[in-house]
C-alpha atoms as a PDB file:
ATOM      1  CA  UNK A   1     -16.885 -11.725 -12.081  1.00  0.00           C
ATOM      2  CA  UNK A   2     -13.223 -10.689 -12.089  1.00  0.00           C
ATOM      3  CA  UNK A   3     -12.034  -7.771 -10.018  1.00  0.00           C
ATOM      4  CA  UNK A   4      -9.274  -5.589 -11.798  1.00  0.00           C
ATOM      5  CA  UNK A   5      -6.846  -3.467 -10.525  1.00  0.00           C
ATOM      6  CA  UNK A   6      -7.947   0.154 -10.772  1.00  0.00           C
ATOM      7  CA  UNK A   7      -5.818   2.700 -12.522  1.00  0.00           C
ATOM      8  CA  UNK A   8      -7.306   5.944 -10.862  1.00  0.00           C
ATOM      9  CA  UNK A   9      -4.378   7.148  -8.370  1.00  0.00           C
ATOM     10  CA  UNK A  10      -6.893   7.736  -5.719  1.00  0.00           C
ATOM     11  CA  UNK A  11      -7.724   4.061  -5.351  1.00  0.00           C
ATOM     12  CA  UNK A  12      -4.611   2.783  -5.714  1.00  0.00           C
ATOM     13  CA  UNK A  13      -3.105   5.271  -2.413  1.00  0.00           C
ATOM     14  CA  UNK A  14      -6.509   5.665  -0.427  1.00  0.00           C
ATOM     15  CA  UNK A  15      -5.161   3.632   2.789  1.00  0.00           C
ATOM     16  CA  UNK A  16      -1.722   5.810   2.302  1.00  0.00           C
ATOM     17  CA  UNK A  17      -0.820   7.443   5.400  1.00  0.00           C
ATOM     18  CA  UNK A  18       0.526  11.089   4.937  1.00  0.00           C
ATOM     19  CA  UNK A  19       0.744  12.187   8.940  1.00  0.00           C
ATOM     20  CA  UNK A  20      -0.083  16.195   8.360  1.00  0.00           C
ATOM     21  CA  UNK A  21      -1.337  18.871  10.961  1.00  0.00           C
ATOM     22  CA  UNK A  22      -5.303  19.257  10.248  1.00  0.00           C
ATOM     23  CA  UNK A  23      -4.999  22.996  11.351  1.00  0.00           C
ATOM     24  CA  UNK A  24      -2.237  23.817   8.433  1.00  0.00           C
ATOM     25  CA  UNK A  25      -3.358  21.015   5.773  1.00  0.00           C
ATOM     26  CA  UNK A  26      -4.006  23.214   2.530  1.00  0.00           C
ATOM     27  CA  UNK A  27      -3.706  20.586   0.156  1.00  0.00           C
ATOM     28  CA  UNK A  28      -5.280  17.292  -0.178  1.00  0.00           C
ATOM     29  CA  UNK A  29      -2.766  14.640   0.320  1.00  0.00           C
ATOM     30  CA  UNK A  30      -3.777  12.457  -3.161  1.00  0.00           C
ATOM     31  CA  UNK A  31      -3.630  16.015  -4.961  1.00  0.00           C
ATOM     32  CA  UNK A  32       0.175  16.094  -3.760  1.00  0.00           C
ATOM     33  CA  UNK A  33       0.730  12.732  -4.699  1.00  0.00           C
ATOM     34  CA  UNK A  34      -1.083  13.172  -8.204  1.00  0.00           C
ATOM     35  CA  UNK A  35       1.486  16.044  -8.889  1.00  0.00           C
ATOM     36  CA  UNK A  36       4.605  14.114  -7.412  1.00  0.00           C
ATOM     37  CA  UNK A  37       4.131  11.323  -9.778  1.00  0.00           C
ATOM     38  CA  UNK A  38       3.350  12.714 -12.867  1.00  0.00           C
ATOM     39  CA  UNK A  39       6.565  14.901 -12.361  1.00  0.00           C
ATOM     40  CA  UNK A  40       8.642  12.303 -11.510  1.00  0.00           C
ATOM     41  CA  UNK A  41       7.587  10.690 -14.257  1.00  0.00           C
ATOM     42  CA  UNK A  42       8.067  13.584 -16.336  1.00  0.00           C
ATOM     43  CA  UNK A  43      11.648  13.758 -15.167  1.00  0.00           C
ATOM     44  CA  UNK A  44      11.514  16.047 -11.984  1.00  0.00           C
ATOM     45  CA  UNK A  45      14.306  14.952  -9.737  1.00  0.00           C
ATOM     46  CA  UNK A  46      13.553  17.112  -6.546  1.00  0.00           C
ATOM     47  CA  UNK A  47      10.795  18.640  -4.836  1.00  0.00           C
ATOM     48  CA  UNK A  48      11.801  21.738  -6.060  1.00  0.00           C
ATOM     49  CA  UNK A  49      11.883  20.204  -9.696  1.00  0.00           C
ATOM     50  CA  UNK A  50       8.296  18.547  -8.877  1.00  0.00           C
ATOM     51  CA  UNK A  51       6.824  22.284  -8.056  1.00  0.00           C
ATOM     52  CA  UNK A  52       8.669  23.828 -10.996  1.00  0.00           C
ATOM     53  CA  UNK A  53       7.257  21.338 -13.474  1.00  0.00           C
ATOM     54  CA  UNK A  54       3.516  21.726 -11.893  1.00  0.00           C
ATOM     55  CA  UNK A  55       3.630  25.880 -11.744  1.00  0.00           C
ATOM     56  CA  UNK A  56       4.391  25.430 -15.592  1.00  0.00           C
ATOM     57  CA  UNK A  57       1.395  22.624 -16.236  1.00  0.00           C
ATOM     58  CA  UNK A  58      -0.983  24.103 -13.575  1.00  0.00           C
ATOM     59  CA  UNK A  59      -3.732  25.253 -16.051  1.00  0.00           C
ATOM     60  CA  UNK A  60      -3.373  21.187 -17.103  1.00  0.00           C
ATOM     61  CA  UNK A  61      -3.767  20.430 -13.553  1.00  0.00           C
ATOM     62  CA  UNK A  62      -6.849  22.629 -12.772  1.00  0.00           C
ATOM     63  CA  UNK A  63      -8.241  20.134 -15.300  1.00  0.00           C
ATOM     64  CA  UNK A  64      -8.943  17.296 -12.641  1.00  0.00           C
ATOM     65  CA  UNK A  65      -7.354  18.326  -9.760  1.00  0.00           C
ATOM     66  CA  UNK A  66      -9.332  21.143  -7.486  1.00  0.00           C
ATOM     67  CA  UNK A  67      -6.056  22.801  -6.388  1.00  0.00           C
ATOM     68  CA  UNK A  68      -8.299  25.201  -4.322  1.00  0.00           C
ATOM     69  CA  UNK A  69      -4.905  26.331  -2.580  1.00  0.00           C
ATOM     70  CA  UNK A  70      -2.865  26.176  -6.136  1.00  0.00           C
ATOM     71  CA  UNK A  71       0.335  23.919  -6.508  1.00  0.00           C
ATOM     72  CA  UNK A  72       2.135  22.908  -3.178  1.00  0.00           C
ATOM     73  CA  UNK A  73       5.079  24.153  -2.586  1.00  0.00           C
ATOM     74  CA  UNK A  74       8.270  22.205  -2.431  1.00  0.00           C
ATOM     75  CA  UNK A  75       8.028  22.102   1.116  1.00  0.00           C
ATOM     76  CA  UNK A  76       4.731  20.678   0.796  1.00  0.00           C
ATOM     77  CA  UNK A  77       6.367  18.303  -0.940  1.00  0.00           C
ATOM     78  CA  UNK A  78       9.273  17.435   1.193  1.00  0.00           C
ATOM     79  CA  UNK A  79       7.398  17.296   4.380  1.00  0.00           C
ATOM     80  CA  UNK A  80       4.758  14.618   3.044  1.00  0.00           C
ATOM     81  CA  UNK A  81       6.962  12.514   1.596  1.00  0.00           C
ATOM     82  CA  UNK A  82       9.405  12.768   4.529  1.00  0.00           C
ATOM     83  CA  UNK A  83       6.332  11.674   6.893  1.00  0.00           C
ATOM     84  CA  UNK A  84       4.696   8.861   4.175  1.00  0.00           C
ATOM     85  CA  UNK A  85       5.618   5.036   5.172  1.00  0.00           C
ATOM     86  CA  UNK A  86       7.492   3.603   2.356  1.00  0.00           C
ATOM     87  CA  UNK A  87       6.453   0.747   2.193  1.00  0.00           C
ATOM     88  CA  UNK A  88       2.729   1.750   1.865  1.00  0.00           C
ATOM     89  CA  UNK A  89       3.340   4.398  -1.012  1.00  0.00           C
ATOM     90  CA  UNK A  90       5.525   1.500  -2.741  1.00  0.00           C
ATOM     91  CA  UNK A  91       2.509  -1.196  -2.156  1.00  0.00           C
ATOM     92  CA  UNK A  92       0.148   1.613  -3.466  1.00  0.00           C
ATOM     93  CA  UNK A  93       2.470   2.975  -6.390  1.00  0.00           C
ATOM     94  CA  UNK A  94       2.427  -1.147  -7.434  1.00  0.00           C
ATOM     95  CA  UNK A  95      -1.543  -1.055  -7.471  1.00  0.00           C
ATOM     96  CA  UNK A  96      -1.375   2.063  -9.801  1.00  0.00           C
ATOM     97  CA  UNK A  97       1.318   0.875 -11.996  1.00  0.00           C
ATOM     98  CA  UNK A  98      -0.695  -3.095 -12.501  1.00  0.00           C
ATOM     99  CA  UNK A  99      -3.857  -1.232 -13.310  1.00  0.00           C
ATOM    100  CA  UNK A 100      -2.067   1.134 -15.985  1.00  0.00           C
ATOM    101  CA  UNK A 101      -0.791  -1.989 -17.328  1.00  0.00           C
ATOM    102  CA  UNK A 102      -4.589  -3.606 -17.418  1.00  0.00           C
ATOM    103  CA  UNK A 103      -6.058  -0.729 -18.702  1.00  0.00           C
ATOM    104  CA  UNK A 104      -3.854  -0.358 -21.260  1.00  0.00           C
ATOM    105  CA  UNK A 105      -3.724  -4.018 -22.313  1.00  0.00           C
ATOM    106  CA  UNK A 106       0.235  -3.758 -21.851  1.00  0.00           C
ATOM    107  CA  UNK A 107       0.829  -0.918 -24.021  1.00  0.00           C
ATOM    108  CA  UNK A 108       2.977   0.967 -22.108  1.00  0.00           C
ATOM    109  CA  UNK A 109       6.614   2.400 -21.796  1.00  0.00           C
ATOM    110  CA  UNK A 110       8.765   1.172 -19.545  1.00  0.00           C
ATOM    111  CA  UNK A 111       9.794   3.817 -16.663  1.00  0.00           C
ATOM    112  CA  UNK A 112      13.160   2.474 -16.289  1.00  0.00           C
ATOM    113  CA  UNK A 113      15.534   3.762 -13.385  1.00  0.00           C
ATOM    114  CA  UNK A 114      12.068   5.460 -11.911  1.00  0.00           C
END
């Protein structure tokens, strides 16, 4: 039987390390990196642009995501993704982006400069 890549975000970034304080950790680290993406994608250039972007589709959010603390903050933002080893969130973020491309059969836009 062949094994595909998975498209679900959680899969594709479960061994991600995201060093964070358990005593102040309000937000589940895949939640963060759900949001991230999808506003990069969307165009957000900056943390700040990221938390902007998800205050205005939080409803859409509450959708899938728990968000049991709301949207992170840019902060929240910054902090992770200053403490996150880049080469594991760009050996996860290839995982995601090969099982889009399975799922989808190839139909798909290029993200180009992303």
């Amino acid at each position: 039987m062949a094994v595909y890549p998975s498209h679900q975000i959680a899969e594709c970034f479960v061994d991600l390390v995201a060093p964070r304080s358990a005593r102040t950790r309000r937000h589940a680290r895949l939640d963060i990196i759900t949001i991230a993406l999808c506003g990069v994608i969307c165009g957000a250039e900056s943390s700040v642009e990221i938390e902007d972007w998800a205050d205005a589709k939080q409803e859409w959010f509450h959708t899938w995501l728990e968000l049991p603390n709301g949207i992170p903050s840019h902060d929240i933002f910054g902090r992770v993704f200053s403490r996150i080893d880049p080469k594991q969130f760009d050996a996860g973020f290839l995982r995601w982006v090969e099982g889009v491309e399975v799922a989808t059969a190839g139909a798909v836009l290029a993200l180009v400069g992303k």
